[in-house]
N, C-alpha and C. Protein backbone atom coordinates (compact mmCIF):
# COMPACT_ATOMS: atom_id res chain seq x y z
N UNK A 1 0.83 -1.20 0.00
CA UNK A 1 0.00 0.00 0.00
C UNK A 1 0.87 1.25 0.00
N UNK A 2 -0.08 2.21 0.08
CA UNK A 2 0.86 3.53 -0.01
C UNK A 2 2.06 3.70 1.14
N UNK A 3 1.80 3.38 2.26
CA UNK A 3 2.35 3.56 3.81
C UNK A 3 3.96 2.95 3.61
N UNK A 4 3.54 1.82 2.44
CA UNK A 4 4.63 1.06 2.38
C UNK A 4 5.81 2.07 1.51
N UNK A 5 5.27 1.99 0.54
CA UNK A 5 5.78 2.68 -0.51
C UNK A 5 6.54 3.66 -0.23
N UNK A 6 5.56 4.67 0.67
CA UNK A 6 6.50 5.92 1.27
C UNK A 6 7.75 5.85 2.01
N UNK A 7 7.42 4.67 2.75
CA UNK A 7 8.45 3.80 4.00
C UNK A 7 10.15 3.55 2.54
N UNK A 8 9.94 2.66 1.77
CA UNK A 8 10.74 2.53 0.74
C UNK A 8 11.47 3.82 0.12
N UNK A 9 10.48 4.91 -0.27
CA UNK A 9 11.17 5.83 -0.18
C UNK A 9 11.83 6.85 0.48
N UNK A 10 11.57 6.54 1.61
CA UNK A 10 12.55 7.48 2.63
C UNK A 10 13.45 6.71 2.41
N UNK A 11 13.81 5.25 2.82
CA UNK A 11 14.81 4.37 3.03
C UNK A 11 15.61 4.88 2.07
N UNK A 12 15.84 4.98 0.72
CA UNK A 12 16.17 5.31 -0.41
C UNK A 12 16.70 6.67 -0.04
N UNK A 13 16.02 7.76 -0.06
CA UNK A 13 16.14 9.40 0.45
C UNK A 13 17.13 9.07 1.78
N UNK A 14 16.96 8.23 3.35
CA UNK A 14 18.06 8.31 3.95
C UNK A 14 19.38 7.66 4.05
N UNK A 15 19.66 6.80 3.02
CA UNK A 15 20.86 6.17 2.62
C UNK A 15 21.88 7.08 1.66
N UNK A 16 20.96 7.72 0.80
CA UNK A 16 21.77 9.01 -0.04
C UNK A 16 23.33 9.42 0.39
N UNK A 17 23.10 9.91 1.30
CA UNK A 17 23.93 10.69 2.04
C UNK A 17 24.94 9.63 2.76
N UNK A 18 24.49 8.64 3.33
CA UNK A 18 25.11 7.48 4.13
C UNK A 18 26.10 7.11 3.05
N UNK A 19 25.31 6.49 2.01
CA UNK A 19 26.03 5.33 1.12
C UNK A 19 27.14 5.94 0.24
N UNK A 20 26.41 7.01 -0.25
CA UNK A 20 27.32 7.60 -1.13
C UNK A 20 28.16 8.84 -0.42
N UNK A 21 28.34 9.19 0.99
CA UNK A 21 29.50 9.39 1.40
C UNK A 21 30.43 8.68 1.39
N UNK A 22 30.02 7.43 2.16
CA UNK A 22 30.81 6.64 2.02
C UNK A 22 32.15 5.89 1.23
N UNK A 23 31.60 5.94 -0.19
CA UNK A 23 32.72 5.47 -0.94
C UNK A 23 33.06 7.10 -1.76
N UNK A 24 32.37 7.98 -1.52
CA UNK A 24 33.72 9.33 -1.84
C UNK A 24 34.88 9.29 -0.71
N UNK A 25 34.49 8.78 0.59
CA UNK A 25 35.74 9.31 1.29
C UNK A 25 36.04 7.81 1.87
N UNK A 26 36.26 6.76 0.55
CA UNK A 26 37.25 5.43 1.02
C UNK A 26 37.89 5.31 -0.43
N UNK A 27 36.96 5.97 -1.58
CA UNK A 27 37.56 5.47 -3.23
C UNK A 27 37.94 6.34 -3.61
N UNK A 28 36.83 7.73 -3.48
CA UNK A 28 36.86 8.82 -5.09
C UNK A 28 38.60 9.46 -3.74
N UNK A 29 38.15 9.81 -3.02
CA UNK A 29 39.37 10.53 -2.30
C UNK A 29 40.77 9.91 -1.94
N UNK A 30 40.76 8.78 -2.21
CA UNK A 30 42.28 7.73 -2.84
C UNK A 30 42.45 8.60 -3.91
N UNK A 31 42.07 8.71 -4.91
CA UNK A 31 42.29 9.23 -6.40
C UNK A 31 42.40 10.58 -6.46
N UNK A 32 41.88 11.09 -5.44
CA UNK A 32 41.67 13.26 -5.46
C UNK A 32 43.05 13.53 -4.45
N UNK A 33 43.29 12.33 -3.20
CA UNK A 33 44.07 13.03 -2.61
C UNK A 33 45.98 12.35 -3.44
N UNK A 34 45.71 11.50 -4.08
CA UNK A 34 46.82 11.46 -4.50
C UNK A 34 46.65 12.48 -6.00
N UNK A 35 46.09 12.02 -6.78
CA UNK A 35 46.63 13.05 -7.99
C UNK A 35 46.33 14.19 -7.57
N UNK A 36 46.00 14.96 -6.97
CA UNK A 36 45.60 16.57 -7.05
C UNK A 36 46.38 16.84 -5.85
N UNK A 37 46.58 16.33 -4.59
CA UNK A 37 47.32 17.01 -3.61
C UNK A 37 48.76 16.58 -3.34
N UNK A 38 48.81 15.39 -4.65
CA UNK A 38 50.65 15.19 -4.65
C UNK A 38 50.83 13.98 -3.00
N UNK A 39 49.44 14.01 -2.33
CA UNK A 39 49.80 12.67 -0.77
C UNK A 39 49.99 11.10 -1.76
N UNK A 40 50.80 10.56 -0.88
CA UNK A 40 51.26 9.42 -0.69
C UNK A 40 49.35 8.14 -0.78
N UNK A 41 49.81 6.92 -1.69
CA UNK A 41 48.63 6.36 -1.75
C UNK A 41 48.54 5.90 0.15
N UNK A 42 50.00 5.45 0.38
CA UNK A 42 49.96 4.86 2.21
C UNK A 42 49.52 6.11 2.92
N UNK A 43 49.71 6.94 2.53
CA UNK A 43 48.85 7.65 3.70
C UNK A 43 48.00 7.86 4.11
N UNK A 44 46.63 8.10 2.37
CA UNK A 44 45.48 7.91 2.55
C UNK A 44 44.61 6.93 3.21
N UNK A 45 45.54 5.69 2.60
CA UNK A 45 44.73 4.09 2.79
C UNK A 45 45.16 3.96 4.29
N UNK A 46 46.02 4.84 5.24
CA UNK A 46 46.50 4.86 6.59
C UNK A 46 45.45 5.74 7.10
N UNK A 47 44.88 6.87 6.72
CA UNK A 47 44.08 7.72 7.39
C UNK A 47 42.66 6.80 7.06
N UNK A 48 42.42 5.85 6.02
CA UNK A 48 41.22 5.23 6.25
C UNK A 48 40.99 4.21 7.12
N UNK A 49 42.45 3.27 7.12
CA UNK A 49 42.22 2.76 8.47
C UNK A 49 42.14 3.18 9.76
N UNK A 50 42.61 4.35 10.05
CA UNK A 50 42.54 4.81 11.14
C UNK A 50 41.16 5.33 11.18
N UNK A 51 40.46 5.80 10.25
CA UNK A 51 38.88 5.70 10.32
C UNK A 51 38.15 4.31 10.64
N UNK A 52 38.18 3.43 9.71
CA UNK A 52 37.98 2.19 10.21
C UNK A 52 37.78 1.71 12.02
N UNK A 53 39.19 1.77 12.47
CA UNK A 53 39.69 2.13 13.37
C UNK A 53 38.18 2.61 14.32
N UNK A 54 38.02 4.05 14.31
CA UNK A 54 37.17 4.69 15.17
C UNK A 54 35.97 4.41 14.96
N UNK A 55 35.78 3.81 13.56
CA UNK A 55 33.90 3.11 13.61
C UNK A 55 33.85 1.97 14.56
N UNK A 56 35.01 1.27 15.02
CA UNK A 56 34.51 0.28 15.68
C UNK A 56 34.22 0.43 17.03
N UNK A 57 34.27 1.95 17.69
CA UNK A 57 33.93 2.15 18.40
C UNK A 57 32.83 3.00 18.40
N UNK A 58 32.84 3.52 17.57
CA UNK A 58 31.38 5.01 17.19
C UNK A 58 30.24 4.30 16.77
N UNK A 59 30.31 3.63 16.17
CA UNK A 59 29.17 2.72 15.70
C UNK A 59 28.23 2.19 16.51
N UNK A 60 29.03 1.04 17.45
CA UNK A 60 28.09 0.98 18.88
C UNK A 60 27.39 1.81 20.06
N UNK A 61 28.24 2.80 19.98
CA UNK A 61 28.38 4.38 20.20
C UNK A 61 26.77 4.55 19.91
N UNK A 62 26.79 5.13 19.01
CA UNK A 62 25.73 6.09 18.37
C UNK A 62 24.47 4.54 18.11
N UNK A 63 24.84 3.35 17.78
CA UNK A 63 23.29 2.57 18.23
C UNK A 63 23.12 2.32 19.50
N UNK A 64 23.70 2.00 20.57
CA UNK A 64 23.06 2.11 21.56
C UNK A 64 22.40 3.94 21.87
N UNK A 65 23.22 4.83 21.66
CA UNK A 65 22.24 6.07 21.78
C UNK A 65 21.62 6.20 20.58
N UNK A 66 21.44 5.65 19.80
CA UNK A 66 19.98 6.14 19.27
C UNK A 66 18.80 5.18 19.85
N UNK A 67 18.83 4.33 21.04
CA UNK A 67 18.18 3.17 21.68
C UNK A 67 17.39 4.36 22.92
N UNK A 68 18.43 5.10 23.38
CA UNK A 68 17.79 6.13 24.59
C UNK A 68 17.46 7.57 23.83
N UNK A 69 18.22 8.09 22.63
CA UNK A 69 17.53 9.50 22.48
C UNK A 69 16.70 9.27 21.08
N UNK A 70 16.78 8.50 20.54
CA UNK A 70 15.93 7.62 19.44
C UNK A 70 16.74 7.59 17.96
N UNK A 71 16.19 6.71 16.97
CA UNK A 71 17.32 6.85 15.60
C UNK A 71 17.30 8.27 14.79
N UNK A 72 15.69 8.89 14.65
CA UNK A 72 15.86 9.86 13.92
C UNK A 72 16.94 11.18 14.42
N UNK A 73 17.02 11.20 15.19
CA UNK A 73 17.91 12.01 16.42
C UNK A 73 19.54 12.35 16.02
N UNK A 74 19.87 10.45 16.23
CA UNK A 74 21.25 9.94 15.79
C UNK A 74 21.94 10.13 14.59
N UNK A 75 20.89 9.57 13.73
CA UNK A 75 20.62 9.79 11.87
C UNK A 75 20.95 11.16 11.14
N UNK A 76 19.68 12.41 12.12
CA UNK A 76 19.73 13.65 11.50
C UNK A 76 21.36 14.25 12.25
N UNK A 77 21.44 13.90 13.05
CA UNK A 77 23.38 14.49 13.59
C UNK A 77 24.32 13.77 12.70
N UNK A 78 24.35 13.17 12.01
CA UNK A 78 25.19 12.48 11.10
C UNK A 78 25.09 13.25 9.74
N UNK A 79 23.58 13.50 9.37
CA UNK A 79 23.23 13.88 7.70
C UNK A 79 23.32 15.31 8.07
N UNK A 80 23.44 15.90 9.16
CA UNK A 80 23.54 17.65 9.31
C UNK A 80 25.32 17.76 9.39
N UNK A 81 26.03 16.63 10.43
CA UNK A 81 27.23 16.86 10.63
C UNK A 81 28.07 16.97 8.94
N UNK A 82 27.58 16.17 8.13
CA UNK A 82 28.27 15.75 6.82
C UNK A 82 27.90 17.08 6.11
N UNK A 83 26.61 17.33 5.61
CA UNK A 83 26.00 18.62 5.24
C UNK A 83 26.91 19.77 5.19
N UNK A 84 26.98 20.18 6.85
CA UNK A 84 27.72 21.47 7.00
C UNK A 84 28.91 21.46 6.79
N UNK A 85 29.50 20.02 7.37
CA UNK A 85 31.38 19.99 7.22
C UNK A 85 31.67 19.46 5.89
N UNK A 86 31.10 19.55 4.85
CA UNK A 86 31.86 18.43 3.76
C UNK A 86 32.41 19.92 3.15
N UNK A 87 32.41 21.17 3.11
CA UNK A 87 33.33 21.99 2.46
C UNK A 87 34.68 22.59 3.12
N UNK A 88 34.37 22.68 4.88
CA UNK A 88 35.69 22.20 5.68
C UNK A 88 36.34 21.28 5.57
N UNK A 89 35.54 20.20 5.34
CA UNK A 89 36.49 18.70 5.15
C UNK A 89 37.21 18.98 3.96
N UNK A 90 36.69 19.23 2.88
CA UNK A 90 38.03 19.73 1.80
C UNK A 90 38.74 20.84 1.95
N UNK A 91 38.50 21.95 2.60
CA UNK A 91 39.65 22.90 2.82
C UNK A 91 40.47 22.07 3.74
N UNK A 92 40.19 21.33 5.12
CA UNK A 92 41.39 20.77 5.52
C UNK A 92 42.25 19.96 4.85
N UNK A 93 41.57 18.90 3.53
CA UNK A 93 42.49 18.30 3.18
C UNK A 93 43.71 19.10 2.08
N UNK A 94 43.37 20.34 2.17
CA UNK A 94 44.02 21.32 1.39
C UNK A 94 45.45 21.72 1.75
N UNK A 95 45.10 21.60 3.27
CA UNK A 95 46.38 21.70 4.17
C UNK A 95 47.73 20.65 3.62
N UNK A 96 47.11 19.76 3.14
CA UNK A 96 48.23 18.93 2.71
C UNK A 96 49.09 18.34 3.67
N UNK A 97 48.98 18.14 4.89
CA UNK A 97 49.17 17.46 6.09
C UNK A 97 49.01 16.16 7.00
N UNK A 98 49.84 14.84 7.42
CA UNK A 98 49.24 13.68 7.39
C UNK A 98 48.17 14.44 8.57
N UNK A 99 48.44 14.97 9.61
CA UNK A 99 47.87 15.41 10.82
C UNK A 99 46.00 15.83 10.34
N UNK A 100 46.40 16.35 9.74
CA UNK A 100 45.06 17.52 9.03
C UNK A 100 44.17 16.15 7.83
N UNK A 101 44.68 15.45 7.53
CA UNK A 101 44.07 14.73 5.94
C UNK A 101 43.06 13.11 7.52
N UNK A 102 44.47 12.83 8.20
CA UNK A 102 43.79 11.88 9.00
C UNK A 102 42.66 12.28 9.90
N UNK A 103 42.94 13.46 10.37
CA UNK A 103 41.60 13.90 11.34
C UNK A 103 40.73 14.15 10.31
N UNK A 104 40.67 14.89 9.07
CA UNK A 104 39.65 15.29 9.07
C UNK A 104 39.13 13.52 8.23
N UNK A 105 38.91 12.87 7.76
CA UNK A 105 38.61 11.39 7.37
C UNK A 105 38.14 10.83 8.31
N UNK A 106 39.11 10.86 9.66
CA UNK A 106 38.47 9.92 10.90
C UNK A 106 37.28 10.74 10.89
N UNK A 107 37.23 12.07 11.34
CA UNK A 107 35.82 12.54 11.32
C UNK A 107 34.31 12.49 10.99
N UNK A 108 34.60 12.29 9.63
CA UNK A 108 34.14 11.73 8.34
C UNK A 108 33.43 10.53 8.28
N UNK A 109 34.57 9.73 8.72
CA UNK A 109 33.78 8.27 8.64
C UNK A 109 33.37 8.02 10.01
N UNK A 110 34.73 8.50 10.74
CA UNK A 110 34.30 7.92 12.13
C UNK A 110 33.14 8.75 13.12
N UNK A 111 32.69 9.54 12.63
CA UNK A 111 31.66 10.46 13.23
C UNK A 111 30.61 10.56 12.47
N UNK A 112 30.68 11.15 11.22
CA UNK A 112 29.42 11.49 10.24
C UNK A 112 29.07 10.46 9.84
N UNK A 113 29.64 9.88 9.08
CA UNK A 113 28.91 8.26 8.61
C UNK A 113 28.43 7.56 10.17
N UNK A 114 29.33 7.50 10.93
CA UNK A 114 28.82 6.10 11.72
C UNK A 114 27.70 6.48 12.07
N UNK A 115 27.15 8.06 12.47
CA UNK A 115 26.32 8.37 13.46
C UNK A 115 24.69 8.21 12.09
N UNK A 116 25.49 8.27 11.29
CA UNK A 116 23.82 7.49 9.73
C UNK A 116 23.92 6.01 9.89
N UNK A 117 25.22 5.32 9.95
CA UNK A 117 24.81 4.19 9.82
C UNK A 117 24.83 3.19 10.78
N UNK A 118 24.85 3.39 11.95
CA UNK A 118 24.74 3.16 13.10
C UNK A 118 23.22 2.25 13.15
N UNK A 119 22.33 3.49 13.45
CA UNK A 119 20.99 3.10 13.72
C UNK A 119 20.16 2.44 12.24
N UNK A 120 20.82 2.51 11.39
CA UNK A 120 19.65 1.90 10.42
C UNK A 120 19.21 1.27 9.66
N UNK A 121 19.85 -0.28 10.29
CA UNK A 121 19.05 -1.26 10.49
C UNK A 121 17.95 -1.53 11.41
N UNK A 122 18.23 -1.21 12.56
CA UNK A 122 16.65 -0.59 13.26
C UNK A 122 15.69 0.14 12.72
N UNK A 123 16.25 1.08 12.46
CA UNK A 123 15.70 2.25 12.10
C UNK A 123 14.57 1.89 10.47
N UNK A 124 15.12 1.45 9.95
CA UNK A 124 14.58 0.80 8.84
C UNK A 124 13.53 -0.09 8.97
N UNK A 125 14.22 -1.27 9.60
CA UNK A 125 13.20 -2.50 9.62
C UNK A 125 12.02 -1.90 10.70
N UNK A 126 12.17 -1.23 11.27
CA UNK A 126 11.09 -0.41 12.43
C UNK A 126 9.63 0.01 11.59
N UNK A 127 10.23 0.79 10.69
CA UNK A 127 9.52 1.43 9.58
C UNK A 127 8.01 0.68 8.96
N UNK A 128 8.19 -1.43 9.08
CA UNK A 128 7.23 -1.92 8.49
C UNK A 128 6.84 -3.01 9.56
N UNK A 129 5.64 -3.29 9.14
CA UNK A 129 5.32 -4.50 9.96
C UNK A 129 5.60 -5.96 9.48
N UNK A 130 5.41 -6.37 10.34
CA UNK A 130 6.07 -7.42 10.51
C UNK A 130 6.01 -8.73 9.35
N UNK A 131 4.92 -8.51 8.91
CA UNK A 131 4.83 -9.53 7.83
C UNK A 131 5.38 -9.22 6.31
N UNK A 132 5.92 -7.86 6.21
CA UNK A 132 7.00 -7.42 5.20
C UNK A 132 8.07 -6.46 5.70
N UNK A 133 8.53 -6.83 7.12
CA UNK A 133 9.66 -5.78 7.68
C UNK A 133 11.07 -6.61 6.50
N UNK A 134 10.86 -7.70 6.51
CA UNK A 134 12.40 -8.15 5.65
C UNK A 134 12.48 -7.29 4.25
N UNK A 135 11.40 -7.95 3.67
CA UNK A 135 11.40 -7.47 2.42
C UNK A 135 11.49 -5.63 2.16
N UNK A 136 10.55 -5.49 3.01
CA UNK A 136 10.64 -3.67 2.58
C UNK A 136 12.04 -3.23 3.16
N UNK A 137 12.76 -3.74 3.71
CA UNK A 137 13.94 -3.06 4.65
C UNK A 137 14.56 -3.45 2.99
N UNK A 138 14.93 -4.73 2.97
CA UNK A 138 15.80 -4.97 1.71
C UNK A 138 15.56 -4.07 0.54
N UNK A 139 14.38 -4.39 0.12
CA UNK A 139 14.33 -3.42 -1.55
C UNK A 139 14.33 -2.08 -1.44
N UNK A 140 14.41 -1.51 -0.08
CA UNK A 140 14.75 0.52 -0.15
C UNK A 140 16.26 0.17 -0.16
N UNK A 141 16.87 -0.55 0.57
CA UNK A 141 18.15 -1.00 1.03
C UNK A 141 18.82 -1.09 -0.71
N UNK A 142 18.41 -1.83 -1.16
CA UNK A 142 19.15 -2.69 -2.34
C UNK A 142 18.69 -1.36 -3.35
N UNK A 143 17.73 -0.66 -3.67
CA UNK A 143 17.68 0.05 -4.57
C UNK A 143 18.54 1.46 -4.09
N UNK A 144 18.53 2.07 -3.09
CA UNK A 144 19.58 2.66 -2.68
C UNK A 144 20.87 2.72 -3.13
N UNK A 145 21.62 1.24 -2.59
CA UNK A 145 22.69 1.25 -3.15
C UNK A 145 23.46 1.76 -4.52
N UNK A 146 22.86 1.55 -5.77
CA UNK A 146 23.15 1.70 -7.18
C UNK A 146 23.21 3.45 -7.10
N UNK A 147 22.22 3.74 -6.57
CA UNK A 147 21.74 5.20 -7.18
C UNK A 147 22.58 6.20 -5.95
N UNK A 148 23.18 5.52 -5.41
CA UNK A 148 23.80 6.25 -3.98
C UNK A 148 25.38 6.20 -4.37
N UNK A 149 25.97 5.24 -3.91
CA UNK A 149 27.21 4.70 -3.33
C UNK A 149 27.34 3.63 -4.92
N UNK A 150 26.83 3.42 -5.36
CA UNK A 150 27.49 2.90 -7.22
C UNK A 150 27.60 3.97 -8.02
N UNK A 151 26.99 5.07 -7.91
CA UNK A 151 27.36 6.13 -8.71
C UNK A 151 28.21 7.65 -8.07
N UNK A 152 28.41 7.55 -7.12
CA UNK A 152 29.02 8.22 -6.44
C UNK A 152 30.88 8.65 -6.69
N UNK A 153 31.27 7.54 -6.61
CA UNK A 153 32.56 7.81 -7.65
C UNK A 153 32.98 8.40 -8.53
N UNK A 154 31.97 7.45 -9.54
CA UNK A 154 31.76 8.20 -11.26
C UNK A 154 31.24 9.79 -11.34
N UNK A 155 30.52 9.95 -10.36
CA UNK A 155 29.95 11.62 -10.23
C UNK A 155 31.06 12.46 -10.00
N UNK A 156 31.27 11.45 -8.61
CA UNK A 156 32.38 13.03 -8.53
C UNK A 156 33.60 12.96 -8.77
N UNK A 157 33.79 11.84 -9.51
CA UNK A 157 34.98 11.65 -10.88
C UNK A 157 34.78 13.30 -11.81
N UNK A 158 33.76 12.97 -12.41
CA UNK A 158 33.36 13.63 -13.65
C UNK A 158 33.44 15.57 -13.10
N UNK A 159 32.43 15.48 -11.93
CA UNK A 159 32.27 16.70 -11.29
C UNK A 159 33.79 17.29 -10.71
N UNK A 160 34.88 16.98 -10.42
CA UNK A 160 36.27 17.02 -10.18
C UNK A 160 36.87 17.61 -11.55
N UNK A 161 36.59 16.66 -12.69
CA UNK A 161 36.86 17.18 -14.17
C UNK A 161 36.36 18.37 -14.35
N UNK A 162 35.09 18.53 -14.06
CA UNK A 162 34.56 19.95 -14.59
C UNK A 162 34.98 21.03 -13.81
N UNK A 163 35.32 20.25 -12.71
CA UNK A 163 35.79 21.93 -11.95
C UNK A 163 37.44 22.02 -11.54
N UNK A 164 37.88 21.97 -13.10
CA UNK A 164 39.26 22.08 -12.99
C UNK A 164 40.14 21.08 -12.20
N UNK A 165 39.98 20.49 -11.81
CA UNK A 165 40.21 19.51 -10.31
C UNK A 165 40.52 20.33 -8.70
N UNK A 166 39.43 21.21 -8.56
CA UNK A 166 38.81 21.43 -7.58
C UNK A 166 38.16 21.10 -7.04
N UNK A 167 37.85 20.67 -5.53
CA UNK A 167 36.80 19.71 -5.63
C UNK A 167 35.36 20.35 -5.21
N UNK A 168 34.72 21.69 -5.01
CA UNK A 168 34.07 22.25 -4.70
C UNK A 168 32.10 21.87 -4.98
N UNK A 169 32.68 21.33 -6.39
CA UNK A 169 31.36 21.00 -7.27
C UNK A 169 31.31 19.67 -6.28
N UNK A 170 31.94 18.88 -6.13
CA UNK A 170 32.11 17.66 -5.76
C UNK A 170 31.25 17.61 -4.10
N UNK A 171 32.04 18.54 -3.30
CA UNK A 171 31.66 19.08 -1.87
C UNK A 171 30.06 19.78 -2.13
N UNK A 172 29.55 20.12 -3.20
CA UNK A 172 28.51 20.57 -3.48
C UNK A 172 27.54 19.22 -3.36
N UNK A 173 28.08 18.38 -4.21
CA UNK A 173 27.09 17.01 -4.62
C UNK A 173 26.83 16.38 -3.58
N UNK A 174 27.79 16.26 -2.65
CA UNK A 174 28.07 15.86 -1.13
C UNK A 174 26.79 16.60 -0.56
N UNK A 175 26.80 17.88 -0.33
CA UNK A 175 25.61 18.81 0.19
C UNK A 175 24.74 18.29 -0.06
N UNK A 176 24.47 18.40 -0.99
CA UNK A 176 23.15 17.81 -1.68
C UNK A 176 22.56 16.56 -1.04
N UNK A 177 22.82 15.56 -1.44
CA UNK A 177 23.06 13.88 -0.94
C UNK A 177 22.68 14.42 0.36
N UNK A 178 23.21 14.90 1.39
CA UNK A 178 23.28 15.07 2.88
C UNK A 178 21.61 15.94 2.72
N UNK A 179 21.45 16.57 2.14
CA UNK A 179 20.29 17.73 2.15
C UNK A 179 19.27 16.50 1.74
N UNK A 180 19.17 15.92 0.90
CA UNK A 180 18.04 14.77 0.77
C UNK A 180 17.88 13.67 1.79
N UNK A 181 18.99 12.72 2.35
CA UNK A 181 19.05 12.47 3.47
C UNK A 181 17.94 13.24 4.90
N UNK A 182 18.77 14.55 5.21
CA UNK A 182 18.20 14.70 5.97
C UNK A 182 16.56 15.51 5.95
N UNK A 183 16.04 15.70 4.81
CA UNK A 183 14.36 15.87 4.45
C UNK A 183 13.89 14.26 4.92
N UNK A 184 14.79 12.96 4.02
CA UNK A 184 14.03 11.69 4.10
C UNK A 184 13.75 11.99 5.67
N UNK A 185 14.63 11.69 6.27
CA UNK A 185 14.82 11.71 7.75
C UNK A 185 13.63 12.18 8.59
N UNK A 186 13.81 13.61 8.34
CA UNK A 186 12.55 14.17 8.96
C UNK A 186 11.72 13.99 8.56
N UNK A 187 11.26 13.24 7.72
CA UNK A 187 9.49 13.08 6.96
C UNK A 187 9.34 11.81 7.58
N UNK A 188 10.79 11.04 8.48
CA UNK A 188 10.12 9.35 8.70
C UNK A 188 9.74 9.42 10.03
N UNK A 189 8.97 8.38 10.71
CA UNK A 189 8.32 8.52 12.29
C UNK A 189 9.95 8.17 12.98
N UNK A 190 9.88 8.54 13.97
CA UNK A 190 10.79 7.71 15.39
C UNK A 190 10.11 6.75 15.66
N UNK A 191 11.01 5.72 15.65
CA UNK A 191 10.69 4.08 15.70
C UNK A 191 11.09 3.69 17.22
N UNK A 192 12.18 3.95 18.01
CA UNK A 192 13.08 3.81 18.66
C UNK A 192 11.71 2.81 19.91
N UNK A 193 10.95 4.09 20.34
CA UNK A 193 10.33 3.53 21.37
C UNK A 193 8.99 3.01 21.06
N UNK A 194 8.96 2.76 19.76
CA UNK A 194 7.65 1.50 18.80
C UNK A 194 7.62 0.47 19.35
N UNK A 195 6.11 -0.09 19.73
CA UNK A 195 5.58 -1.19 20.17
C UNK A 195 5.81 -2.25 18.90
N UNK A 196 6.63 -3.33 18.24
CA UNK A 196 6.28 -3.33 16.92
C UNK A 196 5.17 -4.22 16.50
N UNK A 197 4.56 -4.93 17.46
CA UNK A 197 3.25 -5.46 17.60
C UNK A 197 2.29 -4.48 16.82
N UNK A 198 2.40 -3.24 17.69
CA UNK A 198 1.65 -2.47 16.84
C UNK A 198 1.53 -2.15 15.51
N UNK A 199 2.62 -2.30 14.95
CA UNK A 199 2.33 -1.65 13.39
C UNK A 199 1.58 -2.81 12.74
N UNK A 200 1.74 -4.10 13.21
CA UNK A 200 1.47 -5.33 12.42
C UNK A 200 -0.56 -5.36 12.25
């Protein structure tokens, strides 16, 4: 029914920002911070593990608190944190500094992403009842992916080209993504303290 449908499309609208941050700042930024800022490939693939690194603690982090202050909460501090900082995040990596390129990445992943992707698998499967929570979680999930985080690269491949190899247009597309994200967000209920009996 419609309820569903809408549910699918937020899922879709709040992965945006999640998914396809994601592989700009583990793939497209391997490729931006070595050819355009002259860094070392070990340094980058060192500042991502050291992101890595801090999700394995932020992650649990931010799902157990989105359990007491709820997911939409957790979610929208992640899709606002990315939003506002993704044009700081490229002036710092401007600095050209391991100090400056690793913080601002751990940040990145280990703060802005974790605090989206933390909660939402809850957050998602919350969304339907019970006799299509699998399925509807999966097909916003799976159609997401392609249109998020599979084209995300190639975008801001191309968008990098057009802007001289600046990455501004790029930090723009980022905005964006984060700006749809966080509309999905706010248009979906707080699940956190859902009876899920009830929705069924």
């Amino acid at each position: 029914d419609r309820k569903q449908v809408k549910s699918i499309l937020l899922i879709i609208g709040a992965r945006m920002a999640e998914n396809g941050c994601f592989y700009i700042f583990t793939v497209f930024i391997l490729a931006y911070a070595t050819a355009q800022l002259g860094m070392t490939q070990a340094n980058i693939l060192n500042a991502i593990l050291l992101a890595s690194a801090v999700q394995f603690f932020s992650i649990p982090f931010f799902g157990a608190l989105s359990d007491r202050i709820g997911r939409r909460a957790v979610y929208l501090f992640g899709s606002v944190l990315l939003t506002l900082g993704i044009f700081p995040f490229f002036w710092i990596l401007e600095l050209r500094t391991n100090f400056a390129v690793w913080t601002a990445i751990a940040v990145a992943l280990g703060v802005a992403h974790a605090a989206m992707y933390a909660p939402q698998a809850a957050f998602f499967s919350e969304l339907f009842p019970t006799k299509i929570r699998y399925s509807g979680t999966s097909l916003g999930y799976a159609l997401s992916s392609p249109l998020a985080g599979g084209l995300a690269p190639i975008i801001a491949t191309y968008l990098l080209h057009v802007g001289g190899g600046k990455p501004w247009l790029v930090a723009g597309y980022i905005a964006v993504l984060g700006l749809i994200t966080t509309v999905s967000v706010l248009c979906a209920k707080e699940t956190s303290q859902t009876d899920l009996s009830a929705t069924d």
